[in-house]
Structures are given as C-alpha cells and as structure tokens.
N, C-alpha and C. Protein backbone atom coordinates (compact mmCIF):
# COMPACT_ATOMS: atom_id res chain seq x y z
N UNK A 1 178.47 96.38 69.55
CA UNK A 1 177.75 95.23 70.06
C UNK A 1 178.58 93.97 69.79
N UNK A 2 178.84 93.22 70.70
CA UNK A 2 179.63 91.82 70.54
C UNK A 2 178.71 90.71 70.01
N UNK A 3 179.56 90.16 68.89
CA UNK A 3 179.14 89.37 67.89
C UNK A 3 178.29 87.82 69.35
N UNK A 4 177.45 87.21 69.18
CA UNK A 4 176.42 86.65 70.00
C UNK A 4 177.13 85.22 69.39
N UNK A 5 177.97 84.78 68.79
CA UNK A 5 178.73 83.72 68.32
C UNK A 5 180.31 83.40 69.08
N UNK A 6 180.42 84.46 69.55
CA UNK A 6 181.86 84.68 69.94
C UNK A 6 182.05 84.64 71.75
N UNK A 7 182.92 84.48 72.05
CA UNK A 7 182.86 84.31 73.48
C UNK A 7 184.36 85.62 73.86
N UNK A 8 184.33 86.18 75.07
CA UNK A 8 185.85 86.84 75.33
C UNK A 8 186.94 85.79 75.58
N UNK A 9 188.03 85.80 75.33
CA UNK A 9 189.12 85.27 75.11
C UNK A 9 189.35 84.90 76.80
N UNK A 10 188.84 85.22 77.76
CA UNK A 10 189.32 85.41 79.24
C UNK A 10 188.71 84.26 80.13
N UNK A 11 187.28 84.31 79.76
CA UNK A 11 186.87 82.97 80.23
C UNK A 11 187.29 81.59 79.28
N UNK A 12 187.14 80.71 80.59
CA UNK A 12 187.51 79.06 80.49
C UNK A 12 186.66 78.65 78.86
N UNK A 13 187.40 77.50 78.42
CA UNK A 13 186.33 77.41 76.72
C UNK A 13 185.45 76.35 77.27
N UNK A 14 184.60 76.33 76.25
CA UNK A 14 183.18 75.58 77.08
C UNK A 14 183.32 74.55 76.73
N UNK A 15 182.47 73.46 77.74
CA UNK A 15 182.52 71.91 77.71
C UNK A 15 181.17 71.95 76.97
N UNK A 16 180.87 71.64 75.65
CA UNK A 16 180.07 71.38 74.86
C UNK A 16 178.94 70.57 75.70
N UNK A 17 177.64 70.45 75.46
CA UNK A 17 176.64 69.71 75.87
C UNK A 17 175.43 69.38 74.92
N UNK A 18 174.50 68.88 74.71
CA UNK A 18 173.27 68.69 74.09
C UNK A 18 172.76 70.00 73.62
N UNK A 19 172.20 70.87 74.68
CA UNK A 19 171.44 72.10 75.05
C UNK A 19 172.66 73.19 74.73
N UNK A 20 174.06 73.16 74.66
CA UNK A 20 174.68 73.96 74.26
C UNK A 20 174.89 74.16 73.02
N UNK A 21 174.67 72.96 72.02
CA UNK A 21 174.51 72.67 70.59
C UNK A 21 173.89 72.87 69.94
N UNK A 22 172.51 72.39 70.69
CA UNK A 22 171.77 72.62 70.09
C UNK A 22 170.37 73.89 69.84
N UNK A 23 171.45 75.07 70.40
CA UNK A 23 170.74 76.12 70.61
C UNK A 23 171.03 77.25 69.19
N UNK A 24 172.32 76.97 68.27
CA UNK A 24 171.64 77.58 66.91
C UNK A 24 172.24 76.75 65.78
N UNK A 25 172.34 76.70 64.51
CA UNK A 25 172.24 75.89 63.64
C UNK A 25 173.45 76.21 63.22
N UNK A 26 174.35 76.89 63.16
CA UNK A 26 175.92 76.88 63.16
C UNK A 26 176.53 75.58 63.92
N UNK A 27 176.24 75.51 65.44
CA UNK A 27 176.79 74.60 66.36
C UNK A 27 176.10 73.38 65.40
N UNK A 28 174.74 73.05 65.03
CA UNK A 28 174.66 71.99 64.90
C UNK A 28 175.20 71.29 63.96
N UNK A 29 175.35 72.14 63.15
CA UNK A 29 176.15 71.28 61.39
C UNK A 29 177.59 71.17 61.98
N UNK A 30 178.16 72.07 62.94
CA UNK A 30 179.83 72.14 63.03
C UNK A 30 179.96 70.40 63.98
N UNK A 31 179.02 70.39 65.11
CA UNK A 31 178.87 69.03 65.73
C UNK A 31 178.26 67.87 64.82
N UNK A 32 178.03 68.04 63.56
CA UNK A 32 177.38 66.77 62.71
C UNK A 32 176.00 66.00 63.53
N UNK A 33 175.52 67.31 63.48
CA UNK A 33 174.15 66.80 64.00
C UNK A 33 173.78 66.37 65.49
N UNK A 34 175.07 66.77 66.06
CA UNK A 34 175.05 66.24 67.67
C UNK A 34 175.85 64.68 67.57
N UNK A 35 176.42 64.08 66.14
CA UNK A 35 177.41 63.40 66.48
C UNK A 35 178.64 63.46 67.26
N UNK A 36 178.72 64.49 66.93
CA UNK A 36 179.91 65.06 67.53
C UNK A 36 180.06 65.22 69.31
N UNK A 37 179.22 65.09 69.93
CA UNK A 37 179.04 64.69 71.42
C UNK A 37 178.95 63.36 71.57
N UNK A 38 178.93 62.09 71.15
CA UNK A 38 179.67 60.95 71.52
C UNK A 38 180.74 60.65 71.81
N UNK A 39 180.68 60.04 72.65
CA UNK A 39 182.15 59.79 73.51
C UNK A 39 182.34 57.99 73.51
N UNK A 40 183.65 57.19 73.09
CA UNK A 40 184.99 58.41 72.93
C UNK A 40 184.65 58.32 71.54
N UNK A 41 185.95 58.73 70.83
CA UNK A 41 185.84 59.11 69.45
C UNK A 41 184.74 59.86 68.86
N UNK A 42 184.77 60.89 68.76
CA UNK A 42 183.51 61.59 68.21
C UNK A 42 184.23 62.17 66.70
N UNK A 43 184.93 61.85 66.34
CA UNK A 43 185.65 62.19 64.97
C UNK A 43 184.77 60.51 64.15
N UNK A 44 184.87 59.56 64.71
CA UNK A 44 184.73 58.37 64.39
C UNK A 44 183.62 58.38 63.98
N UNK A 45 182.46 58.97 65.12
CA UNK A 45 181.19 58.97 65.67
C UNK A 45 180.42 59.69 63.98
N UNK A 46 181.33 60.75 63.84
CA UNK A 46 180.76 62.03 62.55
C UNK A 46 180.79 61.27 61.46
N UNK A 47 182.46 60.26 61.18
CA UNK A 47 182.41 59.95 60.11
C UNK A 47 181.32 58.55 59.49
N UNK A 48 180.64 57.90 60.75
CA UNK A 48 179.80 56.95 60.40
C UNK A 48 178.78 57.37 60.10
N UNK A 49 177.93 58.75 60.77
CA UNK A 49 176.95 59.44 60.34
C UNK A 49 176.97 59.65 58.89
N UNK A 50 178.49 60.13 58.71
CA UNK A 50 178.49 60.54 57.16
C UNK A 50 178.09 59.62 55.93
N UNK A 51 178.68 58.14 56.79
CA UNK A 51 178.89 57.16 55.63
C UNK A 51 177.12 56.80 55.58
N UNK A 52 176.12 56.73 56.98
CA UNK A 52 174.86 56.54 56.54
C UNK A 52 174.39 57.37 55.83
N UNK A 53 174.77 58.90 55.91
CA UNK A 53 173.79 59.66 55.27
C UNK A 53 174.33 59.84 54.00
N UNK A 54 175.54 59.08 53.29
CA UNK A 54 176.08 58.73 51.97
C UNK A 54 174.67 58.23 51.13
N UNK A 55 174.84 56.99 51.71
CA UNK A 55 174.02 56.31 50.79
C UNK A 55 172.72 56.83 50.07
N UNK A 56 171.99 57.72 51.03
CA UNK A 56 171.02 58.08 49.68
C UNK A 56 171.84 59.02 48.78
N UNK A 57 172.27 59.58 49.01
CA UNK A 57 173.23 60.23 47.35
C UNK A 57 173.92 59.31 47.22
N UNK A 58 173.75 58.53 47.03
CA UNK A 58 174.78 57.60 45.94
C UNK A 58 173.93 57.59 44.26
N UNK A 59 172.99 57.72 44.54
CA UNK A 59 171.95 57.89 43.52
C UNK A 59 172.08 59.09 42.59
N UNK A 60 172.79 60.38 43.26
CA UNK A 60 172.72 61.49 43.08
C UNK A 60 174.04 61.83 41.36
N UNK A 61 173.78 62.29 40.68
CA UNK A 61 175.04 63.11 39.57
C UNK A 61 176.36 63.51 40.03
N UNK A 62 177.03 63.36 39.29
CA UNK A 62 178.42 63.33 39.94
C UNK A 62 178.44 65.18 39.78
N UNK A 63 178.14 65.96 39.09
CA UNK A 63 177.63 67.35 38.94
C UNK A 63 176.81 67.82 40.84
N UNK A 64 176.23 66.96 40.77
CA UNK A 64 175.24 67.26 42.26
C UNK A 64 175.94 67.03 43.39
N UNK A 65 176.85 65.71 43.23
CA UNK A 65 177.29 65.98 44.54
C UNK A 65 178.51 66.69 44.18
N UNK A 66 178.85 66.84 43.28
CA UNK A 66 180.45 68.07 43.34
C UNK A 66 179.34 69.15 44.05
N UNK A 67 178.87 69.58 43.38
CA UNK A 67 178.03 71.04 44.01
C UNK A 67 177.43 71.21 45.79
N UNK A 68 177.15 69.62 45.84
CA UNK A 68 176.98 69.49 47.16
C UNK A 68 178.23 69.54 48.39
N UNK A 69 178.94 69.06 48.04
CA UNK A 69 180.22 69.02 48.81
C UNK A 69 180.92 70.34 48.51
N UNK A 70 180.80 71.27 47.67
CA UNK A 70 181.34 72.45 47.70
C UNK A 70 180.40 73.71 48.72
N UNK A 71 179.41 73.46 48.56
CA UNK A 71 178.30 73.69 50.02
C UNK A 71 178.83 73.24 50.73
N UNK A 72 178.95 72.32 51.15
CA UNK A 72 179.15 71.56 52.46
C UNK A 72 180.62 72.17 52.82
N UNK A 73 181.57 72.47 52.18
CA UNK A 73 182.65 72.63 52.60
C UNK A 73 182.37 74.36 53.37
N UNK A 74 182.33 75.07 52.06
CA UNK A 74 181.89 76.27 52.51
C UNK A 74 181.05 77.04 53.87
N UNK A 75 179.71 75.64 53.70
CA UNK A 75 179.03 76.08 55.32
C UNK A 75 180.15 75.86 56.48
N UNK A 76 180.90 74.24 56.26
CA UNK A 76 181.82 74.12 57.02
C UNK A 76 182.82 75.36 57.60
N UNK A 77 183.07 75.98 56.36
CA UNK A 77 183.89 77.14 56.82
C UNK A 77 183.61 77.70 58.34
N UNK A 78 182.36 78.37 57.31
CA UNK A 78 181.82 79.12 58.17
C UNK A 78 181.60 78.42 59.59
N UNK A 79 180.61 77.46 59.81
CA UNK A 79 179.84 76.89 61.21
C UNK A 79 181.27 76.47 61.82
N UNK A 80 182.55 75.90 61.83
CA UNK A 80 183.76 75.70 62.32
C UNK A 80 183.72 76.73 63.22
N UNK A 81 184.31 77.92 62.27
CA UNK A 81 184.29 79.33 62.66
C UNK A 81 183.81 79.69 63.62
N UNK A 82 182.68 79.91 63.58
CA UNK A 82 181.70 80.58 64.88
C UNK A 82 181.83 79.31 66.14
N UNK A 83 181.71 77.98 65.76
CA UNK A 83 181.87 77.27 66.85
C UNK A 83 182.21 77.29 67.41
N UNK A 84 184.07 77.66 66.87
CA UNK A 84 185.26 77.38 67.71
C UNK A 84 185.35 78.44 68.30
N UNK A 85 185.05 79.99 67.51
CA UNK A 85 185.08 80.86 68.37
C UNK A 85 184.32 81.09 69.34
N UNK A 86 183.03 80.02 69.37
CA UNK A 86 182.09 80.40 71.23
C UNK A 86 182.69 79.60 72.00
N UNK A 87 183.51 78.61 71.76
CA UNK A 87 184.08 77.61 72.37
C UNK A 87 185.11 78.07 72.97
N UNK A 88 185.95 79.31 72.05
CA UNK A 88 187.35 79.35 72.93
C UNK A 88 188.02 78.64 72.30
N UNK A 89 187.92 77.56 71.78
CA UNK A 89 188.65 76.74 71.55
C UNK A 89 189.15 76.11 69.70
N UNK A 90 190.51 76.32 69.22
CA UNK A 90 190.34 76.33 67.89
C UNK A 90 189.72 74.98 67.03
N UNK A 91 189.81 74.12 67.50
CA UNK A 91 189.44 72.94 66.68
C UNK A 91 188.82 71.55 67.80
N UNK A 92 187.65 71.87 68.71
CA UNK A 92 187.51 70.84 69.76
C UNK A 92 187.14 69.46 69.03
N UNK A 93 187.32 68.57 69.64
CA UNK A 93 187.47 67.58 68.78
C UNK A 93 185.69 66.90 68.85
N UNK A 94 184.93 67.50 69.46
CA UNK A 94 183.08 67.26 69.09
C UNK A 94 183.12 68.28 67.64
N UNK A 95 183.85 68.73 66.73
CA UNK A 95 183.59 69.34 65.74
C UNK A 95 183.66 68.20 64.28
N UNK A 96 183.12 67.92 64.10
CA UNK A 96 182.95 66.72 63.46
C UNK A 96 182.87 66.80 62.10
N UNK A 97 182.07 68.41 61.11
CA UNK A 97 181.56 68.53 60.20
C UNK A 97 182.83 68.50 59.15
N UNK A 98 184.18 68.47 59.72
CA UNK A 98 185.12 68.22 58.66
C UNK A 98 185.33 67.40 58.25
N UNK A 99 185.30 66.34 59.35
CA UNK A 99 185.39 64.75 58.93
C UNK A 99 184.38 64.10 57.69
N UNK A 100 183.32 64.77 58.03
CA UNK A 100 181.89 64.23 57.53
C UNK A 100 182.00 64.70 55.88
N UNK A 101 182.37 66.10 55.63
CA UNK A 101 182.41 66.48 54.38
C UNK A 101 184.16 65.34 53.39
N UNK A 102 184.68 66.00 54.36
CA UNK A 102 186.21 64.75 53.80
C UNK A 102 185.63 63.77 53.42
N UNK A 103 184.87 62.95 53.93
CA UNK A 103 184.62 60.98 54.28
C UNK A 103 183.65 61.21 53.07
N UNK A 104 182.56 62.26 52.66
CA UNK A 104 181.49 62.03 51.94
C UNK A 104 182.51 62.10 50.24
N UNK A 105 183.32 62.98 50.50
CA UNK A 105 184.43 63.09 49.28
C UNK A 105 185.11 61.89 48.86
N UNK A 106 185.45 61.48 49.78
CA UNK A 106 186.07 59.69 49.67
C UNK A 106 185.37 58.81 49.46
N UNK A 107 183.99 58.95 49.78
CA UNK A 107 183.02 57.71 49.81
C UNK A 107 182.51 57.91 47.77
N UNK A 108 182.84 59.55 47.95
CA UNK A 108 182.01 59.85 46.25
C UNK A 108 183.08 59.33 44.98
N UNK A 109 184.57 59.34 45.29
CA UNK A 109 185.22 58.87 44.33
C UNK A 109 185.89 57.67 44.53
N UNK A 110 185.00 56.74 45.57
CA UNK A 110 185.78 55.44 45.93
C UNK A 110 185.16 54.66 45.15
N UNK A 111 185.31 52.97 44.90
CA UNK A 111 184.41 52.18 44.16
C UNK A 111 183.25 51.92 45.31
N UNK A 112 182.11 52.31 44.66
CA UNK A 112 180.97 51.44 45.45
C UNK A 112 180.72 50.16 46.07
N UNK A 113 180.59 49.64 46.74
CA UNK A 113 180.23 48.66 47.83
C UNK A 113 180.54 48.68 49.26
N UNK A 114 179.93 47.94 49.77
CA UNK A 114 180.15 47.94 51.38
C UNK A 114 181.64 47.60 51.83
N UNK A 115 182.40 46.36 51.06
CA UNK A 115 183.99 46.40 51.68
C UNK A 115 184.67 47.50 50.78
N UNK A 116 184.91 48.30 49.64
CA UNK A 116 185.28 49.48 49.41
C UNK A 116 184.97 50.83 50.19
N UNK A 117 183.82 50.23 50.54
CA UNK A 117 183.23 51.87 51.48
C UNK A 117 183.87 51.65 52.96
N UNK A 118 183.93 50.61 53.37
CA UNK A 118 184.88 49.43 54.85
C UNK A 118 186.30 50.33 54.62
N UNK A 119 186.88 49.47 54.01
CA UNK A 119 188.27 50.25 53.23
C UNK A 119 188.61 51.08 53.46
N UNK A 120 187.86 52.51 52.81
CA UNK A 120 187.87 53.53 53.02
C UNK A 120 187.69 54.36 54.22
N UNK A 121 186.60 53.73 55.13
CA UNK A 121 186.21 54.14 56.18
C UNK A 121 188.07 54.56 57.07
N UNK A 122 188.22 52.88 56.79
CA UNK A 122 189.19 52.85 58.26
C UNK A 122 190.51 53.38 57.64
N UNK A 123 190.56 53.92 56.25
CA UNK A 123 191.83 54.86 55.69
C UNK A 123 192.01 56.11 56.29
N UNK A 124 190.47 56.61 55.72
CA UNK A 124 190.20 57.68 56.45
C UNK A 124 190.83 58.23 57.28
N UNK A 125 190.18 57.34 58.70
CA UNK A 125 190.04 57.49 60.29
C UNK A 125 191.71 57.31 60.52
N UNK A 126 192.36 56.47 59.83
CA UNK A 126 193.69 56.05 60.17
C UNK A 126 195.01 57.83 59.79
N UNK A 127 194.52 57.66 58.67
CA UNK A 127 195.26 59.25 58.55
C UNK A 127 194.74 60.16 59.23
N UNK A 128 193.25 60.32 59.39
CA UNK A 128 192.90 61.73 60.47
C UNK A 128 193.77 61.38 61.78
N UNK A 129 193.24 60.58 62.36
CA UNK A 129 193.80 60.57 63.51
C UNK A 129 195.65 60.31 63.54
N UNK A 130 196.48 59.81 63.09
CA UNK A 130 197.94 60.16 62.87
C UNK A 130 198.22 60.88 62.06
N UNK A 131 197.58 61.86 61.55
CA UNK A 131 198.18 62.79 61.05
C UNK A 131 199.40 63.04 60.69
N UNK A 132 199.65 62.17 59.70
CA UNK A 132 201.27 62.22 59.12
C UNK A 132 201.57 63.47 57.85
N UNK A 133 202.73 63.64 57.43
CA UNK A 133 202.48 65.15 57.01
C UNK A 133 202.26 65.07 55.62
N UNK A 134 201.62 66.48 55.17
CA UNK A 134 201.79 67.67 55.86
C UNK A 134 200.29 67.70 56.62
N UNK A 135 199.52 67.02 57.05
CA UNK A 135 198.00 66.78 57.84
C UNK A 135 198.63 67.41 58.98
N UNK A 136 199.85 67.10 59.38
CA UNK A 136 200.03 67.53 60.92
C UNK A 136 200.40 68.99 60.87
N UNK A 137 200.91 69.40 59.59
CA UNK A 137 201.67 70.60 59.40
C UNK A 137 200.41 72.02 59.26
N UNK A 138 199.44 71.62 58.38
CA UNK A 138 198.30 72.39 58.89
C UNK A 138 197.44 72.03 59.63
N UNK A 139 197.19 71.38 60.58
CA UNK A 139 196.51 71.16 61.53
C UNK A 139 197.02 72.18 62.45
N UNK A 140 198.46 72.29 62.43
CA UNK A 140 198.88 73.47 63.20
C UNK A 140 198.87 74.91 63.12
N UNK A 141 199.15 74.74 62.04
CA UNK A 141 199.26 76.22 61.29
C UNK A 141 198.13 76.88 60.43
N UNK A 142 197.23 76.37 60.23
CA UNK A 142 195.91 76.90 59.58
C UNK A 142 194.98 76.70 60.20
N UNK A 143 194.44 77.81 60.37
CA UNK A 143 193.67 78.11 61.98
C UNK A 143 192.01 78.80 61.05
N UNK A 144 190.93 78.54 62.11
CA UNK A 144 190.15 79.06 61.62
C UNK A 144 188.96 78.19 60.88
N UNK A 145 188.13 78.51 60.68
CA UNK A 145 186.90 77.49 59.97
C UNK A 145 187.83 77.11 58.68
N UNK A 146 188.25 77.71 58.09
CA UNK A 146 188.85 76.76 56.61
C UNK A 146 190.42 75.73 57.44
N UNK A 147 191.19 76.40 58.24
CA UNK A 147 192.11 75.30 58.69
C UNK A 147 191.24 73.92 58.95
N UNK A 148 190.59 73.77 60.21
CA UNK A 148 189.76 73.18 60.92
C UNK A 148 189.34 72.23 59.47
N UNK A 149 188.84 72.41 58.40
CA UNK A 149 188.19 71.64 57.11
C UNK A 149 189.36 71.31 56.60
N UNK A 150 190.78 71.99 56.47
CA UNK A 150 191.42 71.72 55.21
C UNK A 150 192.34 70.35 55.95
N UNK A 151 193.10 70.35 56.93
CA UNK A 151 193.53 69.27 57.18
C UNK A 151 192.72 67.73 57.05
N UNK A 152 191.60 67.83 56.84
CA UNK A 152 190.78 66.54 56.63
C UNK A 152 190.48 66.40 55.59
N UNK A 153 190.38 67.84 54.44
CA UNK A 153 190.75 67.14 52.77
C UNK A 153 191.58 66.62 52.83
N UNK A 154 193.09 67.14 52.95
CA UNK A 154 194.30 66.16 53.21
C UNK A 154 194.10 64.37 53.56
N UNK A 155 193.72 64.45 54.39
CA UNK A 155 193.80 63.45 55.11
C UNK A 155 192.78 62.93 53.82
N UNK A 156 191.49 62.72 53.30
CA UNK A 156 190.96 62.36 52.64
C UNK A 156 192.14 62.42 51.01
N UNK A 157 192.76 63.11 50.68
CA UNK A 157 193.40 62.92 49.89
C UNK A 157 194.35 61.64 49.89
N UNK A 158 194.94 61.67 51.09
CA UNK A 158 195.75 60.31 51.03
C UNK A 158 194.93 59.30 51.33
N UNK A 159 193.76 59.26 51.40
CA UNK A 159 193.29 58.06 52.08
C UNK A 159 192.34 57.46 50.23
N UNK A 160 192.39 58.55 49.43
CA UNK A 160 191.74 58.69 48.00
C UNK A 160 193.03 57.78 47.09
N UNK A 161 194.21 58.48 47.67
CA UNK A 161 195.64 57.85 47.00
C UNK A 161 195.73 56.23 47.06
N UNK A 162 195.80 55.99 48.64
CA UNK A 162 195.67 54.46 49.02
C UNK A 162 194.37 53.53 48.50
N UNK A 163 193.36 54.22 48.24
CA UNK A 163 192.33 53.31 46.94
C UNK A 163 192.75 53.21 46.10
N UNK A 164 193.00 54.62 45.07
CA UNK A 164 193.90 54.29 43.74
C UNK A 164 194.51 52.87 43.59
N UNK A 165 195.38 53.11 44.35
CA UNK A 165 196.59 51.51 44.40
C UNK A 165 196.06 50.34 44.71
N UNK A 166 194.61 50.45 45.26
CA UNK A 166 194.37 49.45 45.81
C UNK A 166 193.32 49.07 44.22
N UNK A 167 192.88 49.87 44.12
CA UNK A 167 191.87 49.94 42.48
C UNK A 167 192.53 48.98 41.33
N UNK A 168 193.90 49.72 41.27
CA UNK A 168 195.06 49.15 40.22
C UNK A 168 195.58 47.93 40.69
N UNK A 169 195.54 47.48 41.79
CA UNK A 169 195.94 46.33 41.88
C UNK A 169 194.66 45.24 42.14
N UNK A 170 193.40 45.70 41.73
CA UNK A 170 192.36 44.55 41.51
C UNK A 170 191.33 44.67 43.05
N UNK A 171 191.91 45.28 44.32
CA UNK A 171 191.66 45.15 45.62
C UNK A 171 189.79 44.58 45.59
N UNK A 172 189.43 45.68 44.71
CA UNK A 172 187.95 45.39 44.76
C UNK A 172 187.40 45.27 43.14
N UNK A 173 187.70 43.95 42.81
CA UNK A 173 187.37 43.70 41.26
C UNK A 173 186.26 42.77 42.06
C-alpha cells in the first residue's frame, strides 16, 4: 500500500494551496500555519509569525524552551519530510517551519527588546536568504526533513554570532 503522504516521482510537484494544506497536520506545521502561502516572501512571512508567537514564551524557563525547540525541531523533521515528499518537491519555499524554529532559537538567546529582536529579525532573513557558506553547502547537499531544518540552524547560528559582537560592543546596552 503506498504511503498516503507521498506522491510518485512522475507526476508534476504540486502548487500548494489553502485546501491543499490544510488537509492534514504534517502540511500544516511544515507551512507555519498556512504562513507559508503568502506571497512574496513566505520565508519572511513564517519568520514574523514566529517572532509573534515568541513573545508569549518569553515568560517561559530557559529548560522549557530548550525542550520546546528540540520538539519543534524534531516535528520539523518529520512534517518537512512528508511535505516535501507529497510535493515532489525537496525544499518548496511555502515550507516555512524551519525558519520559524531557527528565528524562535535566535529570538531565545538574543537580548530582549523590540530593536534586539529588529536586529535579529533582519540577520536572520539576511543569511537565510544569501546563503553564504557552508548554509549554501547544505542547502544542497542535505536533503530530506533534517536537511530542509539544518541549513536554517546555520543560518541562525551566524546570525546568533553577529549579536554576540554586537552584545560586546554595547549595540543594545
């Protein structure tokens, strides 16, 4: 019996829609809630969702949200996975839930406030989208619900680096 997640390799990959998303709960976490169907930028679109739905855990244990974001990565795995495979397609760019878990990682070890969380936002978005290396190097080469997530830790890693420096040099005293 063929897996009901998966599509044959032969037909065209699908143009994502509302009603195509939102028909099981894999698609919906992998699209960030149906962020991920805004046009243009829907990478952009995920990571602002993320930064609203930050704020109520900001409240949260630094224990809780480690634990949370290690969920989050993990479902990521998975819901990537099945997405991309009904899609046909390895990494469509309405897949949003990588961005969202990355950005919530950056937002958790950045300094708190609105121009630190600003900051960060547009670090973020600036390395996802130019992908300088090695972001570009597995973006290519690591395929699959964990590729699809791991190039946007990356990218959240350098974008974690460029606070550092900005921390040490007073940016947001």
């Amino acid at each position: 019996m063929r897996n009901p997640n998966t599509r044959p390799s032969a037909h065209a990959p699908i143009q994502p829609n509302p009603s195509w998303v939102f028909q099981n709960i894999w698609r919906i976490v992998a699209f960030g809630f149906g962020s991920g169907l805004l046009r243009p930028a829907p990478g952009t679109w995920g990571t602002l969702l993320a930064w609203g739905l930050w704020v109520p855990m900001q409240g949260l244990s630094d224990f809780t949200i480690l634990i949370f974001l290690l969920f989050a990565f993990g479902l990521g795995c998975i819901a990537c996975e099945r997405t991309s495979n009904a899609m046909g397609i390895s990494d469509h760019g309405g897949i949003v839930w990588d961005e969202m878990v990355a950005f919530w990682l950056v937002l958790w070890l950045s300094p708190d406030g609105v121009v630190a969380q600003a900051v960060a936002f547009v670090l973020f978005r600036g390395f996802d989208i130019m992908k300088p290396q090695p972001i570009r190097y597995f973006d290519a080469h690591f395929k699959g619900g964990f590729g699809v997530m791991w190039d946007d830790l990356v990218a959240a890693a350098y974008s974690l680096l460029v606070m550092a420096i900005l921390v040490t040099f007073g940016a947001f005293a």
